[in-house]
Protein backbone atom coordinates (compact mmCIF):
# COMPACT_ATOMS: atom_id res chain seq x y z
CA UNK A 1 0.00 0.00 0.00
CA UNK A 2 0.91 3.31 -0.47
CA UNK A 3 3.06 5.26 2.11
CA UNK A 4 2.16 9.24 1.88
CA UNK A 5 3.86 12.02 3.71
CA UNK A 6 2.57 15.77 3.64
CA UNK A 7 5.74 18.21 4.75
CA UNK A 8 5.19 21.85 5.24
CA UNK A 9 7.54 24.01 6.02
CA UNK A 10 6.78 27.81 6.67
CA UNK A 11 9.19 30.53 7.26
CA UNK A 12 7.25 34.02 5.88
CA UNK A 13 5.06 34.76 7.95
CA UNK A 14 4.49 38.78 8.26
CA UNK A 15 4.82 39.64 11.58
CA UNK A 16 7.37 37.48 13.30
CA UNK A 17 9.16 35.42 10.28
CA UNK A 18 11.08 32.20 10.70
CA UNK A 19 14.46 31.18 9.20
CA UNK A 20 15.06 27.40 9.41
CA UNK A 21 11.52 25.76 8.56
CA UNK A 22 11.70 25.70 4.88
CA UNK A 23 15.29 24.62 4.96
CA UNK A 24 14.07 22.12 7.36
CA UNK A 25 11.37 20.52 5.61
CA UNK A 26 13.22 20.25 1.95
CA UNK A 27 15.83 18.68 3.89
CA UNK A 28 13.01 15.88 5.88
CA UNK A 29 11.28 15.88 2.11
CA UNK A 30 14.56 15.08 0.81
CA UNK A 31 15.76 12.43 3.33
CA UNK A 32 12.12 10.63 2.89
CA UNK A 33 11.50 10.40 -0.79
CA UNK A 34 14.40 7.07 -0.49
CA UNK A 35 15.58 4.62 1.85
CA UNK A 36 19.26 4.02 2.73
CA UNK A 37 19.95 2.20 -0.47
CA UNK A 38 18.25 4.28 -2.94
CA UNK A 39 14.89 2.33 -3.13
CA UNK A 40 11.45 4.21 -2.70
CA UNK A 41 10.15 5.05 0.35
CA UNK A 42 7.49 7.83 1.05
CA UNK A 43 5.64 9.62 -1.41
CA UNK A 44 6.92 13.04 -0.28
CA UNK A 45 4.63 16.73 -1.16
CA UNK A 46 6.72 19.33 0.06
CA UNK A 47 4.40 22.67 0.83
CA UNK A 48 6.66 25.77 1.48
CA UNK A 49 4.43 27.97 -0.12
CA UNK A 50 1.11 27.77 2.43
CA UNK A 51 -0.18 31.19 2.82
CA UNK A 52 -3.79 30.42 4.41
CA UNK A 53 -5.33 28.22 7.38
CA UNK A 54 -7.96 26.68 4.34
CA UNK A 55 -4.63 25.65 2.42
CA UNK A 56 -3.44 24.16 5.47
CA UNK A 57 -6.36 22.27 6.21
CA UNK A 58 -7.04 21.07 2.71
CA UNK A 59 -3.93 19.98 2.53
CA UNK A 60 -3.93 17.83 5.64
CA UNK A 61 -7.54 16.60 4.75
CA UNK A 62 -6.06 15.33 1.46
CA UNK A 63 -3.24 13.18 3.33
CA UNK A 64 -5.48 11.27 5.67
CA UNK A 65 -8.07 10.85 3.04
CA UNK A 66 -8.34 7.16 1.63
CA UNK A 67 -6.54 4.19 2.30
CA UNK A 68 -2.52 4.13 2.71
CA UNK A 69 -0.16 2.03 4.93
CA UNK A 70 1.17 5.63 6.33
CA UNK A 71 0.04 8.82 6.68
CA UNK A 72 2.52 11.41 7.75
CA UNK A 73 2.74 14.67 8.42
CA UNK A 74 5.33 16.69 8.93
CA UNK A 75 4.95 20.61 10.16
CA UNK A 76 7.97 22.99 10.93
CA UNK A 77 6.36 26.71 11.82
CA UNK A 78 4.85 28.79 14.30
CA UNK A 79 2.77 27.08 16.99
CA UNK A 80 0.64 29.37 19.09
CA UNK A 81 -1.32 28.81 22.46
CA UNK A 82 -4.20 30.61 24.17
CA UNK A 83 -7.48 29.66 26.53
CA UNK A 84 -9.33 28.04 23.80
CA UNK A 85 -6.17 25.85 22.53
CA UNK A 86 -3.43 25.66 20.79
CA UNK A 87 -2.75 26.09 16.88
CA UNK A 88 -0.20 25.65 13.65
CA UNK A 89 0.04 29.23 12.77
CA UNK A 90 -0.23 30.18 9.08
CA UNK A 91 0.72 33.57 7.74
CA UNK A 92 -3.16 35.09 7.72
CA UNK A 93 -3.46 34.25 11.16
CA UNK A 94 -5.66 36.81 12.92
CA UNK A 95 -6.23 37.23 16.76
CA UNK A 96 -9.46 35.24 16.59
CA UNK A 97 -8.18 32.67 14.04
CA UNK A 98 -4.52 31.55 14.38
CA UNK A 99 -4.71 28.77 12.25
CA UNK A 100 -5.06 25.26 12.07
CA UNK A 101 -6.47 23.64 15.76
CA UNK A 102 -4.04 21.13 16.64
CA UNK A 103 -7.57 19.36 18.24
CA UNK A 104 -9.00 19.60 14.87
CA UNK A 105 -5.74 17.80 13.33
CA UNK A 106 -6.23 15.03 15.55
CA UNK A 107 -9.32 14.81 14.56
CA UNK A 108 -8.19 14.10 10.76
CA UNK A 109 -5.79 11.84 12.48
CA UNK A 110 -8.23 9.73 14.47
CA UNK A 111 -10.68 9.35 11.82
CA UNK A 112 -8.54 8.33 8.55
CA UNK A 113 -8.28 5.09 7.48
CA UNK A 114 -4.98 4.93 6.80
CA UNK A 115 -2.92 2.09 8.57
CA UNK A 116 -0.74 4.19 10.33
CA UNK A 117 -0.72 8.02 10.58
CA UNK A 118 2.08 9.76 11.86
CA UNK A 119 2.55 13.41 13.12
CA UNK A 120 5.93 15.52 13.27
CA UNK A 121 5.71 18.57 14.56
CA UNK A 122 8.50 21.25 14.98
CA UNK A 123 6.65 24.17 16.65
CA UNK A 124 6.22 26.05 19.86
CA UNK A 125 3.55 24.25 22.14
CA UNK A 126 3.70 21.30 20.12
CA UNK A 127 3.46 18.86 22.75
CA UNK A 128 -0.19 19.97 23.62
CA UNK A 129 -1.09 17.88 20.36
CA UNK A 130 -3.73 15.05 21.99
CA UNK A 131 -4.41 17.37 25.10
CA UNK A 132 -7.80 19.14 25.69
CA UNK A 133 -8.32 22.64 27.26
CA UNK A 134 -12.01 21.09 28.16
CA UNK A 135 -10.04 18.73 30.26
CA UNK A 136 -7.33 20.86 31.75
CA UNK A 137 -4.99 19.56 29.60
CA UNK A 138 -5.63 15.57 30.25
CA UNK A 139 -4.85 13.26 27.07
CA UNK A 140 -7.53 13.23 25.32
CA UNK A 141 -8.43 9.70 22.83
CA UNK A 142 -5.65 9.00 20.63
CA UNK A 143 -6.81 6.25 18.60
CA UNK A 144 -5.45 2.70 17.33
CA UNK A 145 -2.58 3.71 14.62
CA UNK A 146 -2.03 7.09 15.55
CA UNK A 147 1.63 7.99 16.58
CA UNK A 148 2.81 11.69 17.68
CA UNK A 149 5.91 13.30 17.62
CA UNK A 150 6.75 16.59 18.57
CA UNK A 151 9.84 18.92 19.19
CA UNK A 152 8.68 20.69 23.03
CA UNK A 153 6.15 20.32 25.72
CA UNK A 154 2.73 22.40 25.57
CA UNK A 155 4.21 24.74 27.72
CA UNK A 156 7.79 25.08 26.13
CA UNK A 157 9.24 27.18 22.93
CA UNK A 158 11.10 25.31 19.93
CA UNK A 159 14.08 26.45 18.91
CA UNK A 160 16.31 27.48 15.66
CA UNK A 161 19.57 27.79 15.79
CA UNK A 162 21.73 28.78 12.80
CA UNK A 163 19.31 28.42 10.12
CA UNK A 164 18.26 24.99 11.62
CA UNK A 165 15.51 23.58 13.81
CA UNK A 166 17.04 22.10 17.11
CA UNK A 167 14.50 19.49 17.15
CA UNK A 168 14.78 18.64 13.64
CA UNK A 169 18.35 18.79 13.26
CA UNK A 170 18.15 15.78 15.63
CA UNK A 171 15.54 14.23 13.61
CA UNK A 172 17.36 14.11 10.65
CA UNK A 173 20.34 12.49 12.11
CA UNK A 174 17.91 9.92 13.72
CA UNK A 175 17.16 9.30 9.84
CA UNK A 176 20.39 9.03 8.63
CA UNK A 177 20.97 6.32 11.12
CA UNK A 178 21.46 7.47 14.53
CA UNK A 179 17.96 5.79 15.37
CA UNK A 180 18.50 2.10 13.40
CA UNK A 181 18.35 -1.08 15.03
CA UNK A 182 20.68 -3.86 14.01
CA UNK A 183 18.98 -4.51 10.87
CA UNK A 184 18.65 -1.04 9.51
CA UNK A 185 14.86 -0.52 10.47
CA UNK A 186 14.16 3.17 12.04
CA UNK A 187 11.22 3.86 13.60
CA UNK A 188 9.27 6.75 15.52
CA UNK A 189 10.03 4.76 18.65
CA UNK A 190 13.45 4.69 18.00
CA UNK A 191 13.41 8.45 16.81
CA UNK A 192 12.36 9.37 19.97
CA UNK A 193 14.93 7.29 21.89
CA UNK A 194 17.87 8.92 20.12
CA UNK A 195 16.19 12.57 20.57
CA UNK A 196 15.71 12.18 23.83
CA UNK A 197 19.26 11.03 24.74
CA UNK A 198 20.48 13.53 22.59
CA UNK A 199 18.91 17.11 24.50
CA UNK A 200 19.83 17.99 28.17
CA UNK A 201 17.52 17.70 30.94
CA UNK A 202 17.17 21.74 30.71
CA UNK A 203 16.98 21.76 26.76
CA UNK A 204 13.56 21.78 25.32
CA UNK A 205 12.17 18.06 25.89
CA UNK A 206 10.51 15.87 22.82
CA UNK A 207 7.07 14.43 23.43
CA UNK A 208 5.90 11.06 22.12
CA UNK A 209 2.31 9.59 22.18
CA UNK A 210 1.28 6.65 20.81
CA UNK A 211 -1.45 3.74 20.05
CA UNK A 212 -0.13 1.24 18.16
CA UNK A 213 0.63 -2.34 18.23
CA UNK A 214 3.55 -2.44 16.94
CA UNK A 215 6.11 0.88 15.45
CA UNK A 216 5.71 1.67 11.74
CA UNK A 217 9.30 1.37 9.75
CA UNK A 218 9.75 5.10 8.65
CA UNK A 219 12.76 4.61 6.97
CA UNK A 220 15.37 1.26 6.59
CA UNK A 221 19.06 1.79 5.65
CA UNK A 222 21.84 -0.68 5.43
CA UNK A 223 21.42 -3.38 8.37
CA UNK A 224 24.73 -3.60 10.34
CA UNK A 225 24.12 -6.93 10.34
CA UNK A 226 22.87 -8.88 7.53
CA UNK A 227 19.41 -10.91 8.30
CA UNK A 228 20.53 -13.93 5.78
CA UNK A 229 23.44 -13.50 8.85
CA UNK A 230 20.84 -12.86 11.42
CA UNK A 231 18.79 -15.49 11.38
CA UNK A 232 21.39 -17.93 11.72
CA UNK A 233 21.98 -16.69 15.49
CA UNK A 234 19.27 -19.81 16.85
CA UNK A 235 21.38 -22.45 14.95
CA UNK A 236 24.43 -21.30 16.64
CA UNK A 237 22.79 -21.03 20.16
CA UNK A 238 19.82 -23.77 19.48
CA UNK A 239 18.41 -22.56 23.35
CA UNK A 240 18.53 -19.23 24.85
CA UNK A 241 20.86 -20.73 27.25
CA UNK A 242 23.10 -22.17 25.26
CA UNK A 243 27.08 -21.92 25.77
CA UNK A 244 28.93 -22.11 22.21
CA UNK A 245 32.21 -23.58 22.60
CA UNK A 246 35.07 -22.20 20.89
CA UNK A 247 38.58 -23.39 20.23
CA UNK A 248 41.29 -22.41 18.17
CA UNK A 249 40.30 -23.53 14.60
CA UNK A 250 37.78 -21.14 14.96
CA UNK A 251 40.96 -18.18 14.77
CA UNK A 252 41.26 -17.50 11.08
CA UNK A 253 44.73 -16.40 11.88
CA UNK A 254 45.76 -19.26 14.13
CA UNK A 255 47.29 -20.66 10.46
CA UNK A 256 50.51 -21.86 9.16
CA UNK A 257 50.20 -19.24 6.28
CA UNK A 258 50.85 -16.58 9.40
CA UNK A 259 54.27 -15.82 11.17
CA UNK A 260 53.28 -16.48 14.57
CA UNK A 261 52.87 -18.39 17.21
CA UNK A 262 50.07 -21.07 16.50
CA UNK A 263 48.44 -23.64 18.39
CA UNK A 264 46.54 -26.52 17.59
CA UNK A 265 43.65 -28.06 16.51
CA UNK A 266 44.73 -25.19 13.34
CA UNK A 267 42.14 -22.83 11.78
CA UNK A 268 39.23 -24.66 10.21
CA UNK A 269 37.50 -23.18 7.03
CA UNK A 270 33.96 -24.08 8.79
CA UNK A 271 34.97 -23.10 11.54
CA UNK A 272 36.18 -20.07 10.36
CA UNK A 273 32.75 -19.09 9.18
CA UNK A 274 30.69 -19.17 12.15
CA UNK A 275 33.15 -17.51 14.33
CA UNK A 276 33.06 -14.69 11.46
CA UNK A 277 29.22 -14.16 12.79
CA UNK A 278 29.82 -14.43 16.04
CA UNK A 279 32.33 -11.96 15.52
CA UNK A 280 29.72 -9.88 14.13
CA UNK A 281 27.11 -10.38 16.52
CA UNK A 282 29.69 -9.34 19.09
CA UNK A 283 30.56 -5.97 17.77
CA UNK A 284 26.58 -5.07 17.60
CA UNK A 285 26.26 -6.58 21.25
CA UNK A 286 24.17 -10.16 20.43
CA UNK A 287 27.44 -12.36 21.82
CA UNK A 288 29.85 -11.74 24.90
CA UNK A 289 32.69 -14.19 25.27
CA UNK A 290 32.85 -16.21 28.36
CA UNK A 291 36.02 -15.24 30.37
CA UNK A 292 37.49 -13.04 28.14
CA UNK A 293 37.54 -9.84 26.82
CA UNK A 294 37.75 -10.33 23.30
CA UNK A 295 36.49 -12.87 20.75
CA UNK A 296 39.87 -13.40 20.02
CA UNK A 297 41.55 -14.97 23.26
CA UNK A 298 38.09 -16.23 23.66
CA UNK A 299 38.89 -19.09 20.85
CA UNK A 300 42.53 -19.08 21.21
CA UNK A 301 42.31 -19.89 25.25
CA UNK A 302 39.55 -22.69 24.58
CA UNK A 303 36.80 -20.63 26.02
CA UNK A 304 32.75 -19.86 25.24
CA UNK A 305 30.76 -17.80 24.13
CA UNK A 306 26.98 -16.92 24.84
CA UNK A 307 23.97 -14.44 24.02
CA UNK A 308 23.78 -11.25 25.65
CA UNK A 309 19.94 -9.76 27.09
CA UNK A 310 20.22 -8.13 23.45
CA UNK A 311 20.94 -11.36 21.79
CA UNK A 312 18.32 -12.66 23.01
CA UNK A 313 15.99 -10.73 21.98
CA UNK A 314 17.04 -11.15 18.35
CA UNK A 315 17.07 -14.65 18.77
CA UNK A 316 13.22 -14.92 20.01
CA UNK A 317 12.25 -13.06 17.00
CA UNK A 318 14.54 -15.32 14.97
CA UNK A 319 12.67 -18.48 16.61
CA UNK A 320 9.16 -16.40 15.58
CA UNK A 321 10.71 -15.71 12.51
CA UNK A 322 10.14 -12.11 12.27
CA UNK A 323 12.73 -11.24 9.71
C-alpha cells in the first residue's frame, strides 16, 4: 500500500518570520523520498508555499483521506497557544483565528483510514497535540494507529539555531541512522529514543504519544548486520541458554600461512565461518565471550561464548521468525 507524507515548512510569515523551517522541511522531504539504499520510500509533497489556514487544512484533509499504509505529516512553523487551545500558525493568522487547531488535526488523524498516521511537529507548544483545554490539559483519545511526535512540551518554545531547527536537526540524524536497530529498520520509537538522549535535561524536551501495536518502519538503511546472517543466530545457540564452545580452529589467523605463534587443533574453514558471525554479533552486542575480553583470546584460550539480554531478543524473533 501506499506510504504518503505531507511536509510543510513555513518561514514568511508577516509579523514574526522564521528562518530554518523551509530549509528544514526540503531537507526531511529530501531524506524521505528514499531509503538508505536508494529504493522508494514515502511519497513526499513538500508545501513551502502555504499562505492560508484553508490551504493548510485542505492539505492535511487530502493526506489522511483514503486508504494508505502511512500517513505522515510533517509541520515545521509557528505554533501558538491561548485559553481556547493551541494552533499551527499560518501567515493570515488573525487574533481570533490563528490557524489550524491542533484538536482539529487530531481529529483528521483519528478518523482516517490509513494504517498508520504519523505526526511531526517542529513548533512552539507542540506537545499539547492530543491534550484538551475542556479537560485541563488531560490526554484526550488517541486512537489505534495514531503515533505523535513533537519537538517541546505544551508549555515550552522550539528552537532554531543557525538556520536549523534544534529538534529537527536531531531528527534528521535519527534518519540518517542514529535511530536504526541492528537490521537497519528506524522507527518513531526509536526516533524518539535517540532525541531524547540527545537534549539535556534543561533543553527543550521531545514528546511522544502513541497507540499502536507495533512501530511503523519510517525509513530502513543498510542493516549492520545482515538478516541472511541474522537469522542464523538460533542455529548457533539452538536454546537461549546455550554456551557455544570455541577453540582455536575457529581463529582464522591461528594458520601456518601466518608468522606467529600457532596452536593446535589449526584454523578450520567451517569453523572459520561461524566464528566470522559471532564476531559480528559481538561488535553489535548479540554475543559476549565467556572469560574473556575479546572474541579473540576467547577461541585461542579454549573458552565460550553466549547471548547477551540483546541477543536474546534477536534470537526470540529469529525463533518467531520475524525477519
Amino acid at each position: 500500500m501506499r506510504r504518503k507524507a505531507l511536509v510543510i515548512g513555513i518561514d514568511n510569515y508577516p509579523t514574526a518570520p522564521l528562518r530554518g523551517c523551509v530549509n528544514d522541511a526540503s531537507a526531511f522531504a529530501a531524506i524521505m523520498e528514499t531509503n538508505g539504499n536508494g529504493s522508494p520510500n514515502f511519497e513526499v509533497i513538500l508545501r513551502t508555499d502555504v499562505t492560508t489556514k484553508g490551504q493548510l487544512t485542505d492539505l492535511i484533509q487530502q493526506l489522511f483521506s483514503g486508504e494508505s499504509s502511512i500517513a505522515l505529516l510533517y509541520f515545521s512553523g509557528h505554533g501558538f497557544e491561548n485559553d481556547l487551545g493551541t494552533y499551527l500558525v499560518t501567515p493570515d493568522a488573525s487574533k481570533s483565528d490563528v490557524g489550524v487547531s491542533m484538536n482539529d488535526l487530531l481529529v483528521m488523524a483519528n478518523n482516517s483510514k490509513a494504517h498508520n498516521r504519523i505526526i511531526i511537529l517542529d513548533c512552539c507548544h507542540s506537545g499539547a497535540v492530543g491534550t484538551s483545554k475542556l479537560t485541563g490539559g488531560a490526554i484526550t483519545s488517541i486512537n489505534k494507529g495514531v503515533t505523535i511526535l513533537t519537538s517541546s512540551k505544551e508549555d515550552e518554545a522550539s528552537l532554531e539555531v543557525n538556520g536549523r531547527g534544534v529538534f529537527t536537526n536531531l531528527l534528521l540524524d535519527a534518519l540518517q541512522g542514529g535511530a536504526a536497530d541492528i537490521k537497519g529498520d528506524i522507527t518513531p520509537g526509536s526516533i524518539y529514543a535517540y532525541i531524547d538522549q540527545a537534549l539535556g535535561a534543561w533543553d527543550q524536551r521531545p514528546v511522544f504519544k502513541t497507540n499502536v501495536n507495533e512501530f511503523a518502519q519510517l525509513r530502513k538503511i543498510a542493516p549492520k548486520v545482515s538478516e541472511e546472517t541474522l537469522r542464523k543466530i538460533i542455529s548457533y545457540f539452538p536454546t537461549a541458554e546455550y554456551e557455544f564452545q570455541l577453540d582455536p580452529s575457529y581463529e582464522d589467523t591461528n594458520s601456518e600461512d601466518v608468522e606467529h605463534k600457532i596452536v593446535e587443533p589449526y584454523a578450520k574453514p567451517e569453523n572459520i565461518i561461524v566464528f566470522k558471525d559471532l564476531q559480528k554479533f559481538q561488535s553489535v552486542g548479540l554475543v559476549s565471550p565467556i572469560g574473556s575480553p575479546y572474541m579473540y583470546f576467547a577461541a585461542m584460550e579454549s573458552k565460550s561464548c553466549k547471548l547477551t539480554a540483546l541477543g536474546y531478543h534477536y534470537w526470540r524473533l529469529a525463533k518467531l521468525k520475524r525477519f
